[in-house]
Protein backbone atom coordinates (compact mmCIF):
# COMPACT_ATOMS: atom_id res chain seq x y z
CA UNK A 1 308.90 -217.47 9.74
CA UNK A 2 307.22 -214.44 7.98
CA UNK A 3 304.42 -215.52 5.55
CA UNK A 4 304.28 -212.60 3.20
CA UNK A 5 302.43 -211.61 -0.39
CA UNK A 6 302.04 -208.73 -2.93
CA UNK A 7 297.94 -208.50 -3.74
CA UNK A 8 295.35 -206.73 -4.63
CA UNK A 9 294.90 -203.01 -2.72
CA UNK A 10 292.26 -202.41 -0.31
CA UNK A 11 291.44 -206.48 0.84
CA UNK A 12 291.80 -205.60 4.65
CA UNK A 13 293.35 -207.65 7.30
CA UNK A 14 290.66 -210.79 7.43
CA UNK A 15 290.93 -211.93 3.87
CA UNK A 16 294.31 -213.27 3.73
CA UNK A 17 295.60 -215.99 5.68
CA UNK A 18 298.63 -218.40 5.88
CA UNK A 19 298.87 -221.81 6.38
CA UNK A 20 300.73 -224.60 6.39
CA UNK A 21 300.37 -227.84 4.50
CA UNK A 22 302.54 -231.40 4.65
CA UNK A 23 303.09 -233.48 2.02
CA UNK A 24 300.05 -235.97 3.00
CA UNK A 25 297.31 -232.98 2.64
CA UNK A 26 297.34 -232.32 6.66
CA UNK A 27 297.38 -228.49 8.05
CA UNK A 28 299.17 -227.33 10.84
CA UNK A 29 297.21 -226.33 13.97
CA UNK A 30 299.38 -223.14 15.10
CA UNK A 31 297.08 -223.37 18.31
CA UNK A 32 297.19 -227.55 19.26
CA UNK A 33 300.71 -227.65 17.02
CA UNK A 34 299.88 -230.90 15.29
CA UNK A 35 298.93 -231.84 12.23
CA UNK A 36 295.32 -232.67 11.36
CA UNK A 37 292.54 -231.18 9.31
CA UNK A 38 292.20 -227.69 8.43
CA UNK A 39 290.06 -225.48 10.81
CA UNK A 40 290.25 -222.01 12.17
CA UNK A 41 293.19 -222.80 14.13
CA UNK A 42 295.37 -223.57 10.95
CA UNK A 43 294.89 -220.13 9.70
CA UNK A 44 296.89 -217.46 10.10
CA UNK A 45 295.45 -214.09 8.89
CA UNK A 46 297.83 -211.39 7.01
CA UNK A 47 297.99 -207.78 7.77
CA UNK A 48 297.96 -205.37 5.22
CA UNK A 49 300.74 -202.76 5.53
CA UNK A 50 300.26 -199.24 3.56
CA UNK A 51 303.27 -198.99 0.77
CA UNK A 52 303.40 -196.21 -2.01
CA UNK A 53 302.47 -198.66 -4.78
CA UNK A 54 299.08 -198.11 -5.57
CA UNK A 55 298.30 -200.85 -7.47
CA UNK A 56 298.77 -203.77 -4.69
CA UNK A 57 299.33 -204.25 -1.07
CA UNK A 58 301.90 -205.85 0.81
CA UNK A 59 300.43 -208.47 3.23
CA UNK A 60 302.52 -210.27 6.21
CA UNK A 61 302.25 -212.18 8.99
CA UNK A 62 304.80 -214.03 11.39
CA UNK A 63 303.81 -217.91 12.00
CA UNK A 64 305.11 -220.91 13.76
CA UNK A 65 305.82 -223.45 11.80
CA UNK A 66 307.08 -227.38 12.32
CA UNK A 67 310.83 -227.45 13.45
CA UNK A 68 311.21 -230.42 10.53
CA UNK A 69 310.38 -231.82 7.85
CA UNK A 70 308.83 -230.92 4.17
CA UNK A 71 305.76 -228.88 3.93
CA UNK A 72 304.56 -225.88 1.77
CA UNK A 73 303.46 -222.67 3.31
CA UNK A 74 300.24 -221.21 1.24
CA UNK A 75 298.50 -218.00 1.09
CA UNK A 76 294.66 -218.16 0.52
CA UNK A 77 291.84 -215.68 -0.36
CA UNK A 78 289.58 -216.67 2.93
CA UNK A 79 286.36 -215.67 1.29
CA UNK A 80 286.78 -217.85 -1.54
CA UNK A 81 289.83 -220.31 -0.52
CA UNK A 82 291.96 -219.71 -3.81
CA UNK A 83 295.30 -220.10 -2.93
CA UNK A 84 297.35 -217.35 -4.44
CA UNK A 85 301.13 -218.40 -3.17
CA UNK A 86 302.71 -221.19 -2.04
CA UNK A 87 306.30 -221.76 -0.94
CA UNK A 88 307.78 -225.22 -0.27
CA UNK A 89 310.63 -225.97 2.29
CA UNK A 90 314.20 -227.14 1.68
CA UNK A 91 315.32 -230.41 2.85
CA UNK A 92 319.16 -230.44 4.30
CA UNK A 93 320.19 -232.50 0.67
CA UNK A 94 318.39 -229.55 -1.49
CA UNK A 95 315.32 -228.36 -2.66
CA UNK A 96 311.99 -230.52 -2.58
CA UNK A 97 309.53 -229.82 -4.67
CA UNK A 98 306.38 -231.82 -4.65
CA UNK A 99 306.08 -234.65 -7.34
CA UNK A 100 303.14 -236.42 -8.78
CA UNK A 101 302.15 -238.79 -11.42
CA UNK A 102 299.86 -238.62 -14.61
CA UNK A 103 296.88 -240.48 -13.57
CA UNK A 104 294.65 -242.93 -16.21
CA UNK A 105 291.99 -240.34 -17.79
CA UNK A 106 290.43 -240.51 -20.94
CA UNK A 107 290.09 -236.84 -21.35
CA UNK A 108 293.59 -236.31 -20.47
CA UNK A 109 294.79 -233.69 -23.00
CA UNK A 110 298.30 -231.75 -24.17
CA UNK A 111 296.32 -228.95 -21.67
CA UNK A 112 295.24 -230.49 -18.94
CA UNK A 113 295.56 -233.74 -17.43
CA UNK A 114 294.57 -236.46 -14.12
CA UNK A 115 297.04 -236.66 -11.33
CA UNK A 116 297.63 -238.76 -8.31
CA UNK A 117 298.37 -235.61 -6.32
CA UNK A 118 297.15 -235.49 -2.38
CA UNK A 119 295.90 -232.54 -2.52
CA UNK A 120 292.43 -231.84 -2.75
CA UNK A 121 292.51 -227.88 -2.33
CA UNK A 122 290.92 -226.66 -5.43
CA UNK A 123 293.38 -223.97 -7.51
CA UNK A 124 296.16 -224.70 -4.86
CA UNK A 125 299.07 -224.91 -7.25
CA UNK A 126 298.28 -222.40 -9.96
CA UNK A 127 301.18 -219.64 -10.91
CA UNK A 128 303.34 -222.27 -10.23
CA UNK A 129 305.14 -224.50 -13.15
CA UNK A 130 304.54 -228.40 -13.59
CA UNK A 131 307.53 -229.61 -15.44
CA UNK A 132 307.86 -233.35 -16.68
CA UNK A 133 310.79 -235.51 -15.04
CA UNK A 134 310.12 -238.60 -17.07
CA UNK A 135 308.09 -239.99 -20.37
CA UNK A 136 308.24 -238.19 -24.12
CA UNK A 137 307.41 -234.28 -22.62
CA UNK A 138 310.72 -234.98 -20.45
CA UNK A 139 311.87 -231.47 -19.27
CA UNK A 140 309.19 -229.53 -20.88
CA UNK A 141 307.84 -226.65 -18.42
CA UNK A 142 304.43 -225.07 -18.18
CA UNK A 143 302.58 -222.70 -16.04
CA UNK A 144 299.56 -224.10 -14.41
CA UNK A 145 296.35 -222.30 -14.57
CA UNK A 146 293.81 -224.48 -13.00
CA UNK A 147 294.07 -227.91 -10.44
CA UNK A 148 290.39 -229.27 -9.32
CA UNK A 149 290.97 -231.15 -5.91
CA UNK A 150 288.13 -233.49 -6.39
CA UNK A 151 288.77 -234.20 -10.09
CA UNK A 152 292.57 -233.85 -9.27
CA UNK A 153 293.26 -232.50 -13.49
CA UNK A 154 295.90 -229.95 -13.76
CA UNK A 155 295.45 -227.45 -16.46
CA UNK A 156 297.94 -225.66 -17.99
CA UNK A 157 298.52 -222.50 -19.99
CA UNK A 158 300.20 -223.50 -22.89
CA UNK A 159 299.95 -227.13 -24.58
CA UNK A 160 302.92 -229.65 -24.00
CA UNK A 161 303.88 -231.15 -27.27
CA UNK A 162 302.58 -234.22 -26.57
CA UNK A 163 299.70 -235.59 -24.13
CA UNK A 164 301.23 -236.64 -21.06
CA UNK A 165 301.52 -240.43 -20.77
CA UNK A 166 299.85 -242.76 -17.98
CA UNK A 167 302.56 -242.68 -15.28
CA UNK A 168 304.68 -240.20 -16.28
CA UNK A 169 306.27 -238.31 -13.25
CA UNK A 170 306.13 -234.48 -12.65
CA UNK A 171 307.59 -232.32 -10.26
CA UNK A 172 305.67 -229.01 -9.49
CA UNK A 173 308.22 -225.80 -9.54
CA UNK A 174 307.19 -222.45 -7.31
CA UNK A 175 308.62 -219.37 -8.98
């Protein structure tokens, strides 16, 4: 598989890396080729390749992933861990995409709200879209700007029209 992004010019070949990530937090060690806790062996770091476009860089790298199952293949800023990309597998019925629950929160907001996600990568799912799958913002679709791994709140970039409801079920969209 080729792990590939469009970034910012002029990073350099050690501050991008790929990795891969299962649905119960765990990174793949490309080294051991097991799943366990991330470590230098579950990074693989991106080349940068010289294109004409001078405002970003094309970044790639070839990894071995898992023969099965459902995991999510992210690309992270290694000085700071922000995860810029993220691409989830198919499964042989269709696509996957992770899901997650509204968590109890008294500051939980039409903005930003608790979740019972696993993961506890800060920023690991922003750029992509949380959209609602149950409860009264059923089908509404937002971009997601912030996700604190400890906390576990999503924020979004634009208010749903309601707050989100204790137990209402999300599925998180990569486009």
């Amino acid at each position: 598989m080729i792990a590939f992004v469009r970034y910012t010019t002029g990073l350099g070949d050690a501050e991008l890396y790929a990795r891969v990530r299962n649905a119960t937090g765990q990174f793949w060690d490309f080294v051991a080729l097991s799943w366990g806790v991330i470590g230098t062996d579950c990074k693989a770091f991106l080349t940068e390749y010289a294109d004409s476009d001078p405002s970003t860089s094309y970044y790639s790298a070839e990894i071995l992933v898992p023969f099965n199952g459902v995991f999510c293949v992210e690309i992270v800023v290694d000085s700071t861990s922000l995860v810029i990309g993220y691409e989830s597998t198919k499964d042989a019925a269709a696509d996957v995409p992770e899901t997650g629950l509204v968590a109890t929160d008294a500051s939980n907001s039409i903005i930003s709200f608790k979740t019972d996600l696993p993961s506890t990568i800060d920023s690991y799912c922003v750029g992509s879209f949380v959209k609602f799958i149950t409860g009264n913002c059923i089908n509404q679709t937002r971009k997601i700007a912030g996700y604190g791994g400890t906390s576990k709140l999503m924020l979004v970039t634009t208010g749903f029209t309601e707050i989100p409801a204790d137990g209402d079920r999300f599925i998180i969209i990569n486009q």
